[in-house]
Protein backbone atom coordinates (compact mmCIF):
# COMPACT_ATOMS: atom_id res chain seq x y z
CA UNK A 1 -164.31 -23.06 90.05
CA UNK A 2 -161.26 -21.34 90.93
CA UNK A 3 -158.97 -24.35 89.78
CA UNK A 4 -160.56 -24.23 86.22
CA UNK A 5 -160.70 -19.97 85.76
CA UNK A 6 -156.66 -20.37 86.35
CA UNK A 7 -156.15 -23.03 83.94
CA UNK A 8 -158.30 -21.40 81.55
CA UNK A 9 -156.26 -18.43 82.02
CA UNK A 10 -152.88 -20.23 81.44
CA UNK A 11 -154.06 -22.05 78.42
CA UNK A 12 -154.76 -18.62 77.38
CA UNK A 13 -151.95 -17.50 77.81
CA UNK A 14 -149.85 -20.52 76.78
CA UNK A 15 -151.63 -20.50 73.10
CA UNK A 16 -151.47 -16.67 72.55
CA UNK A 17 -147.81 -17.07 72.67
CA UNK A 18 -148.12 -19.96 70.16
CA UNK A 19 -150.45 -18.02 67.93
CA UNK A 20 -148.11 -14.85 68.15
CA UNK A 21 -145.08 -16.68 66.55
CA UNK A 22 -144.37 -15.86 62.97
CA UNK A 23 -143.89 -18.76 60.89
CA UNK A 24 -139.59 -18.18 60.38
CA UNK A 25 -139.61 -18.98 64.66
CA UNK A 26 -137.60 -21.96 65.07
CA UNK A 27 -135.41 -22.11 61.45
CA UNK A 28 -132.24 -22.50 61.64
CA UNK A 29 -129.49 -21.91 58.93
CA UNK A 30 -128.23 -25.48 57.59
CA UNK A 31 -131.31 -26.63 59.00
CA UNK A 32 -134.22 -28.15 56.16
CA UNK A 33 -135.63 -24.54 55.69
CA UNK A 34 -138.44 -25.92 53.71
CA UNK A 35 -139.40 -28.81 55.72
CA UNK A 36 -139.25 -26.49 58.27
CA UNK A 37 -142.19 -23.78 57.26
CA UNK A 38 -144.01 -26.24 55.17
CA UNK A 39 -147.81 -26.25 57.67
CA UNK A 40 -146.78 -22.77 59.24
CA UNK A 41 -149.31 -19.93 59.07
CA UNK A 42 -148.13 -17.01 57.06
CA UNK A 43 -148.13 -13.75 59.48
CA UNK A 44 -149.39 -10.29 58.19
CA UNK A 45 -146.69 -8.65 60.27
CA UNK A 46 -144.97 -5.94 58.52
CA UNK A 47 -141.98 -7.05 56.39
CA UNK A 48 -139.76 -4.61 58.71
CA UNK A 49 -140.70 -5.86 61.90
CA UNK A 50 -139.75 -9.96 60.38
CA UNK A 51 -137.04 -8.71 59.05
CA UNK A 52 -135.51 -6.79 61.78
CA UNK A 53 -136.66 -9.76 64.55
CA UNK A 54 -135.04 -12.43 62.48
CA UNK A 55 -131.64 -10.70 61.61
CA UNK A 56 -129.71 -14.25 62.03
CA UNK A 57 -131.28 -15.53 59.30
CA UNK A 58 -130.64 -12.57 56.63
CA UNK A 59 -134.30 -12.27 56.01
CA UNK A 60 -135.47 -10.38 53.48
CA UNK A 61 -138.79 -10.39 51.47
CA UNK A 62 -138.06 -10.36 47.76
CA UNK A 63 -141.82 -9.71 46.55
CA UNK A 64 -144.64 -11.70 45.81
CA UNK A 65 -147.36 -12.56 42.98
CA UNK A 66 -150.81 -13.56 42.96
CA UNK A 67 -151.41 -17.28 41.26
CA UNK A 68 -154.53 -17.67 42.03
CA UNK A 69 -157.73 -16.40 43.81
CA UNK A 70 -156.53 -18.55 46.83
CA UNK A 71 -152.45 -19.19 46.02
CA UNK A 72 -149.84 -16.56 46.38
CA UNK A 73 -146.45 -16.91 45.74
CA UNK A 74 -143.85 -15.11 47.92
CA UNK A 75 -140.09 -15.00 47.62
CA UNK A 76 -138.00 -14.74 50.62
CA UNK A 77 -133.81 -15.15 51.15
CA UNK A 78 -133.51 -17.11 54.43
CA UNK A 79 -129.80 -17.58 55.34
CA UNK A 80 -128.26 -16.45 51.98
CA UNK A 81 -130.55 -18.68 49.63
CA UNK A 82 -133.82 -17.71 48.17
CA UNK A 83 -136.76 -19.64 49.12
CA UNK A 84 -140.35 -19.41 46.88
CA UNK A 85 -143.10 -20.44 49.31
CA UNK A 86 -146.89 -21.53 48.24
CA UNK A 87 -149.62 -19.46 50.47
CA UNK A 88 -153.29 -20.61 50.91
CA UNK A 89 -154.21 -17.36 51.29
CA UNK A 90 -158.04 -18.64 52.97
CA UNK A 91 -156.33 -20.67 55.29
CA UNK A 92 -152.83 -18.83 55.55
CA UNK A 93 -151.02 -22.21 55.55
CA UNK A 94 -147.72 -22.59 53.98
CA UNK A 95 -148.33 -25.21 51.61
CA UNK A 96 -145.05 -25.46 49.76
CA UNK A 97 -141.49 -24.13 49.77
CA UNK A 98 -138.93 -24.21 46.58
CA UNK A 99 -135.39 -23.46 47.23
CA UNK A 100 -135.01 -21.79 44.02
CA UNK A 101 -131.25 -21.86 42.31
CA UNK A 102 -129.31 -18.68 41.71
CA UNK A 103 -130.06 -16.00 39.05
CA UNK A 104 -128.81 -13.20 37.53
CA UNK A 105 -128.84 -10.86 34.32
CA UNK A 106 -128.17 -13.90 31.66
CA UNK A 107 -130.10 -16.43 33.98
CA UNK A 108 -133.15 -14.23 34.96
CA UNK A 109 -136.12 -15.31 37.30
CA UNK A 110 -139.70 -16.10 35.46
CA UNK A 111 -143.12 -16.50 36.63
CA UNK A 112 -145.77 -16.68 34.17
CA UNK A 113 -147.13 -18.94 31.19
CA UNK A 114 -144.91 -20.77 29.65
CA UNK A 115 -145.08 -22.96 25.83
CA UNK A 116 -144.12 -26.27 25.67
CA UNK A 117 -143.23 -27.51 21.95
CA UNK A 118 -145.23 -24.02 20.90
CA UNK A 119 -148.59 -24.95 23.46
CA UNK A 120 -149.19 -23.24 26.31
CA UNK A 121 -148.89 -24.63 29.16
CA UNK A 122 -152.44 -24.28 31.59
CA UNK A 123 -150.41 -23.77 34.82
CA UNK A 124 -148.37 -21.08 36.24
CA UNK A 125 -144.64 -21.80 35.71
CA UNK A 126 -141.66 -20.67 38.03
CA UNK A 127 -138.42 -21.05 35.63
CA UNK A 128 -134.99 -19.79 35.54
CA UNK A 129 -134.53 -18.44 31.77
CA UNK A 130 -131.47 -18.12 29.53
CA UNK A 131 -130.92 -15.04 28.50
CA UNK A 132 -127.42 -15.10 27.48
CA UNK A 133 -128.36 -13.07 24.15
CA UNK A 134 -128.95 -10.03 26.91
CA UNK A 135 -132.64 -8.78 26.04
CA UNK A 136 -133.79 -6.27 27.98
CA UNK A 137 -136.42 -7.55 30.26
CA UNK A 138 -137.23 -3.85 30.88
CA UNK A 139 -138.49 -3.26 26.91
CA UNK A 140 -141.85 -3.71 26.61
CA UNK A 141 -141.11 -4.11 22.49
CA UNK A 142 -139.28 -7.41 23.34
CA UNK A 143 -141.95 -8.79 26.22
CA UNK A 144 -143.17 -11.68 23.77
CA UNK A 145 -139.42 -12.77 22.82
CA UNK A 146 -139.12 -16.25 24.24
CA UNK A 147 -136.50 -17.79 26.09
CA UNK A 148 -135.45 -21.43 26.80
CA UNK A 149 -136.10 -22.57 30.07
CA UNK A 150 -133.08 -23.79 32.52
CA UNK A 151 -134.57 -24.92 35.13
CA UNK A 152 -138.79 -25.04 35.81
CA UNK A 153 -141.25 -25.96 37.80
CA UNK A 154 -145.34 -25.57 37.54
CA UNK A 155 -147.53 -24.83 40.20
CA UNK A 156 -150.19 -27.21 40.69
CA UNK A 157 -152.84 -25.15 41.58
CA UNK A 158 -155.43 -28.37 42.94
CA UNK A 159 -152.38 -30.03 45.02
CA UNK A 160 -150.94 -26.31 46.11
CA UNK A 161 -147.65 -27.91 45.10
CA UNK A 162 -144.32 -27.10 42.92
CA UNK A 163 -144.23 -29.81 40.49
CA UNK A 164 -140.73 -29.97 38.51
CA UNK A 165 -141.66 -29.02 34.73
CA UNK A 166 -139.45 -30.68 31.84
CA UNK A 167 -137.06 -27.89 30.06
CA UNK A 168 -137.52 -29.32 26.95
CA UNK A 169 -138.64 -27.45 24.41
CA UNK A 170 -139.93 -25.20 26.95
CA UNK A 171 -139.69 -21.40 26.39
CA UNK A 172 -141.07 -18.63 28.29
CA UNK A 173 -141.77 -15.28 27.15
CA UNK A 174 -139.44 -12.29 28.19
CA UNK A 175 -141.81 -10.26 29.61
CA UNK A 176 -142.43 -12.30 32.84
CA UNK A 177 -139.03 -11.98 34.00
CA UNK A 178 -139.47 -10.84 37.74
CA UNK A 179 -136.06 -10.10 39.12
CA UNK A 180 -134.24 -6.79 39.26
CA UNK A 181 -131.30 -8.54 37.83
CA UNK A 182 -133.55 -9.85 34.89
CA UNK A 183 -131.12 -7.74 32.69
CA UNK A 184 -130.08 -4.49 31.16
């Protein structure tokens, strides 16, 4: 009886560690970050407290959206590149990650419907934009303006996967620019 209250205990004690790590334990930079937290359970620990433990990776939370009523999308810079990871957010499971290129003012971030030869595309699309014209993403006047897409990809809400989307007479509307450096 004795022999299996102890190894109840340890197994205890051995799995409460494993359930206490958050899910950016083990990445290393130059490593394959995505490979790396795709299956990992997303942790409701305070930003801070991520932030702060995993200093060696430059963490820092860059905001998230709501895609669906069980898919959020969170944006994260691990080791100087951002990262846009898929959440179940029933299960918690990390179910995709997109290293996501570089923006800026004249290349601005977009999540949101997008048209595709003038139809709208049914999915939720993560693009980089061109906004070399230098709209202000902050007008609400100019929110329907639409910009060519750069780079996209959808989000395929039944697989819980980035899918890459064509650029092709793709153009997204200037009012779902997300980034602080989405211009002027």
């Amino acid at each position: 009886m004795f022999k299996i209250r102890l190894t109840l205990f340890l197994l205890t004690i051995v799995s409460g560690k494993a359930w206490a790590l958050d899910q950016f334990e083990g990445i290393e930079c130059g490593a394959d970050i995505p490979k790396s937290l795709i299956g990992k359970h997303d942790t409701n620990e305070r930003v801070v407290v991520l932030e702060e433990r995993h200093r060696d990776l430059g963490l820092k939370d860059l905001g998230g959206i709501e895609i669906s009523d069980r898919l959020f999308l969170v944006s994260w810079q691990i080791c100087g590149s951002e990262y846009e990871l898929l959440v179940n957010t029933k299960t918690g499971l990390i179910r995709d990650v997109l290293p996501f290129p570089p923006h800026s003012a004249t290349s601005p971030q977009f999540i949101g419907t997008c048209q595709a030869n003038g139809k709208e595309i049914p999915e939720a699309v993560v693009a980089v934009l061109n906004n070399s014209a230098g709209y202000n993403a902050r007008d609400g006047k100019l929110a329907k303006t639409m910009l060519k897409a750069t780079a996209a990809w959808k989000i395929d809400e039944t697989k819980e996967k980035f899918a890459k989307q064509s650029t092709e007479n793709l153009g997204c509307p200037l009012g779902g620019i997300v980034t602080l450096d989405g211009g002027p």
